[in-house]
C-alpha atoms as a PDB file:
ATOM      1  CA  UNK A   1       0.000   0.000   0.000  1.00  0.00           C
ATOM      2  CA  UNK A   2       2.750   2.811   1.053  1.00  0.00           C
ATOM      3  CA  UNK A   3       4.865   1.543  -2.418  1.00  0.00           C
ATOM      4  CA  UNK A   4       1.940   2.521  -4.406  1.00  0.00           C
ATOM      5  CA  UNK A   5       0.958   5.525  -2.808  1.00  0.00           C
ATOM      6  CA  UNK A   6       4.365   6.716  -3.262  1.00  0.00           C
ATOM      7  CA  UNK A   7       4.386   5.791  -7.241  1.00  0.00           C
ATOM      8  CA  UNK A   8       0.826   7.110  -7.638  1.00  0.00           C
ATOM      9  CA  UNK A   9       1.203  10.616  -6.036  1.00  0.00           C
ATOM     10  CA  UNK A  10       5.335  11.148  -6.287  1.00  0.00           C
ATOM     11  CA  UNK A  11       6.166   9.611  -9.466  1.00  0.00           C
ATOM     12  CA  UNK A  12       3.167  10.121 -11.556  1.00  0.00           C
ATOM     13  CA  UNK A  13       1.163  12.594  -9.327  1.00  0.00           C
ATOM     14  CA  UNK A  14      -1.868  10.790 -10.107  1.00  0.00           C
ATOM     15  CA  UNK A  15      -3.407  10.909  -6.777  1.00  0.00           C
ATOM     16  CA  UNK A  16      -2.005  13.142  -3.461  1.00  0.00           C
ATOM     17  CA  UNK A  17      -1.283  11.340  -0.533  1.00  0.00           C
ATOM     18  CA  UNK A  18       1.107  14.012   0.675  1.00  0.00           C
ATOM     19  CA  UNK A  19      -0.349  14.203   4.009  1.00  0.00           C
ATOM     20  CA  UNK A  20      -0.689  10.021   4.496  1.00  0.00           C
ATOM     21  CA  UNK A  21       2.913   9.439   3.306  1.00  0.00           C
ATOM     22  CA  UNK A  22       3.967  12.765   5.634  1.00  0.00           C
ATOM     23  CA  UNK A  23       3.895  10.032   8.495  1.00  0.00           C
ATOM     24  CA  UNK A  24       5.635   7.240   6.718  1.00  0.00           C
ATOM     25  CA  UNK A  25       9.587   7.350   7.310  1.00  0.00           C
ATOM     26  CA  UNK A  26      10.901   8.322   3.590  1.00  0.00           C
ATOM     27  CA  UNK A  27      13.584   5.108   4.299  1.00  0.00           C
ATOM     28  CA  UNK A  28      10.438   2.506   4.643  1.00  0.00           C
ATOM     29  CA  UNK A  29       9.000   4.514   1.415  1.00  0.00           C
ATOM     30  CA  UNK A  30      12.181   3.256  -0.934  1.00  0.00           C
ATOM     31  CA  UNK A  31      12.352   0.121   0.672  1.00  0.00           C
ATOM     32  CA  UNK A  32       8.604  -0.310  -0.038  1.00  0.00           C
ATOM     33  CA  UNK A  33       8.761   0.843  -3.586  1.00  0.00           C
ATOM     34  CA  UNK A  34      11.435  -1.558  -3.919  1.00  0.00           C
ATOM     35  CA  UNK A  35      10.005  -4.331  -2.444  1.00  0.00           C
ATOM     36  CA  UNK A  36       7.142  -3.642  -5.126  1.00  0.00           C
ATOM     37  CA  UNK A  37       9.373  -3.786  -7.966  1.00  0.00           C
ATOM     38  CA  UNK A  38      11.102  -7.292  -6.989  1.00  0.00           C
ATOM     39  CA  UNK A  39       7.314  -8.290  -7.034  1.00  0.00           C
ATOM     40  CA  UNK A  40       7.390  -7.310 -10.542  1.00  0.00           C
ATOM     41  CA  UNK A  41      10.284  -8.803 -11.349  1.00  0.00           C
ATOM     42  CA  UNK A  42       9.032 -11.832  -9.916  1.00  0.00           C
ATOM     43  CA  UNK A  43       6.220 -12.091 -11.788  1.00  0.00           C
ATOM     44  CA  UNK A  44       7.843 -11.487 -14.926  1.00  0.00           C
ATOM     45  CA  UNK A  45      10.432 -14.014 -14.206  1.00  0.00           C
ATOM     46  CA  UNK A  46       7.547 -16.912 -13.455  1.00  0.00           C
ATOM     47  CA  UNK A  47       5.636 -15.747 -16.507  1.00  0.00           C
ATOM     48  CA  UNK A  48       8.713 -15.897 -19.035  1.00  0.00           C
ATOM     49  CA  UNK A  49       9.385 -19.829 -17.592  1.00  0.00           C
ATOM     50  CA  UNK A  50       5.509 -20.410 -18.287  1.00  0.00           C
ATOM     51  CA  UNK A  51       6.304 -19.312 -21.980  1.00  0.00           C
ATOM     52  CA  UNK A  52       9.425 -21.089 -22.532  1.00  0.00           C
ATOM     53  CA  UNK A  53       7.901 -24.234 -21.737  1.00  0.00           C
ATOM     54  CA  UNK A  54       4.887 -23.948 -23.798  1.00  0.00           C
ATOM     55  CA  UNK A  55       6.682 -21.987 -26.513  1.00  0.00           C
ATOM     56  CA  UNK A  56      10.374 -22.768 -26.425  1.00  0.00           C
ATOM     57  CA  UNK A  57      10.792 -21.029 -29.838  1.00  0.00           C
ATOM     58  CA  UNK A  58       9.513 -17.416 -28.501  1.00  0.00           C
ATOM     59  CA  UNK A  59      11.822 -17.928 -24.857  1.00  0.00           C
ATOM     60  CA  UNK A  60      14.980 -19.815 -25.118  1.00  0.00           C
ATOM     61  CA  UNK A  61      16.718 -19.367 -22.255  1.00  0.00           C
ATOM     62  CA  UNK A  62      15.256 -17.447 -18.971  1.00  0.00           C
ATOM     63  CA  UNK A  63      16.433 -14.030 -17.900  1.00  0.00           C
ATOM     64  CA  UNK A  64      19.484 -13.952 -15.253  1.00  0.00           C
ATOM     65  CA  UNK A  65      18.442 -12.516 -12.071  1.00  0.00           C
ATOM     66  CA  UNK A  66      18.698 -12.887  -8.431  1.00  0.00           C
ATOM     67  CA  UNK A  67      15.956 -15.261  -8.243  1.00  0.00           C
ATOM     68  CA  UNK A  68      14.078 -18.238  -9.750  1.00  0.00           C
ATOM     69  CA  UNK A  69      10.763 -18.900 -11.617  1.00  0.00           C
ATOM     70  CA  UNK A  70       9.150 -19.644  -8.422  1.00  0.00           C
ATOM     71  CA  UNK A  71      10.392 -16.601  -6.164  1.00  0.00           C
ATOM     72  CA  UNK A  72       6.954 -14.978  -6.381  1.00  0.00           C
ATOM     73  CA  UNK A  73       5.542 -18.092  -5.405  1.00  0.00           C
ATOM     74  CA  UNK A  74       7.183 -18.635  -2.154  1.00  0.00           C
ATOM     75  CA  UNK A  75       7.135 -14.975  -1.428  1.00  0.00           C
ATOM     76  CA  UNK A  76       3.426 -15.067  -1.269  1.00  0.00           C
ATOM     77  CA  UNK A  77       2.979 -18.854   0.443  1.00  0.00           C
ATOM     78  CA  UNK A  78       1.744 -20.506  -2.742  1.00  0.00           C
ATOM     79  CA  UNK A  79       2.235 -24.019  -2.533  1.00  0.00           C
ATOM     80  CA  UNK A  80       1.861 -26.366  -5.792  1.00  0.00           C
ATOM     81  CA  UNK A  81      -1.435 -26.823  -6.676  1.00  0.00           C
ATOM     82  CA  UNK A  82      -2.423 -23.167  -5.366  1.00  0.00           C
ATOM     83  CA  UNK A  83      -3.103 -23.574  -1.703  1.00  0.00           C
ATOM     84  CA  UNK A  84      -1.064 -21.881   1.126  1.00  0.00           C
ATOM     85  CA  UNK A  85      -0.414 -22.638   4.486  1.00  0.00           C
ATOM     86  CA  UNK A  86      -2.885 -19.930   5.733  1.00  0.00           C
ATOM     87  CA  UNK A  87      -6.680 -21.484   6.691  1.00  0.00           C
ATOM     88  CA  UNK A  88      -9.033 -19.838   5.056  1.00  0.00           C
ATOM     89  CA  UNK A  89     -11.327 -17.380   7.224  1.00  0.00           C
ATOM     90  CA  UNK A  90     -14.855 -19.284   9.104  1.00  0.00           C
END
C-alpha cells in the first residue's frame, strides 16, 4: 500500500497522498517501492518460464536474475497446486 501511494502521487502525481505518506519514514518509502518492484520482477520471471515451456521457440533461455521462476511463489505462500499454508477465514 505505502509503495503505491508513493508511485501514484510522487512519481506520476496521479493521486495526493502528501499528508498520508507525511507520516511514513521516507527510508520505509524506498524500501517499499522496492520491495514492489522485486514483485514485478518476480512475476515477470515466473511468466517468461511459463512461456518457454509452452513456446520454447519465442523464450529460449530465462532471464538472469537474483531469483528463480518460483520466487513470487514462495514470497506469497503458494504451494503447488495453489493452496497456502494460511486457513481460510470461518
Amino acid at each position: 500500500m505505502v509503495a503505491r501511494s508513493v508511485l501514484y502521487s510522487e512519481l506520476w502525481h496521479a493521486d495526493d497522498v502528501s499528508e498520508v505518506l507525511n507520516g511514513v519514514d521516507s527510508e520505509f518509502q524506498l524500501w517499499s517501492v522496492a520491495g514492489l518492484v522485486g514483485d514485478w520482477l518476480a512475476v515477470i520471471s515466473y511468466q517468461e518460464s511459463l512461456i518457454m515451456s509452452v513456446r520454447p521457440d519465442l523464450c529460449a533461455s530465462l532471464t538472469l536474475w537474483g531469483g528463480t521462476p518460483t520466487t513470487i511463489l514462495r514470497r506469497l505462500d503458494v504451494k503447488a497446486g495453489g493452496s497456502t499454508d494460511a486457513t481460510p477465514p470461518t
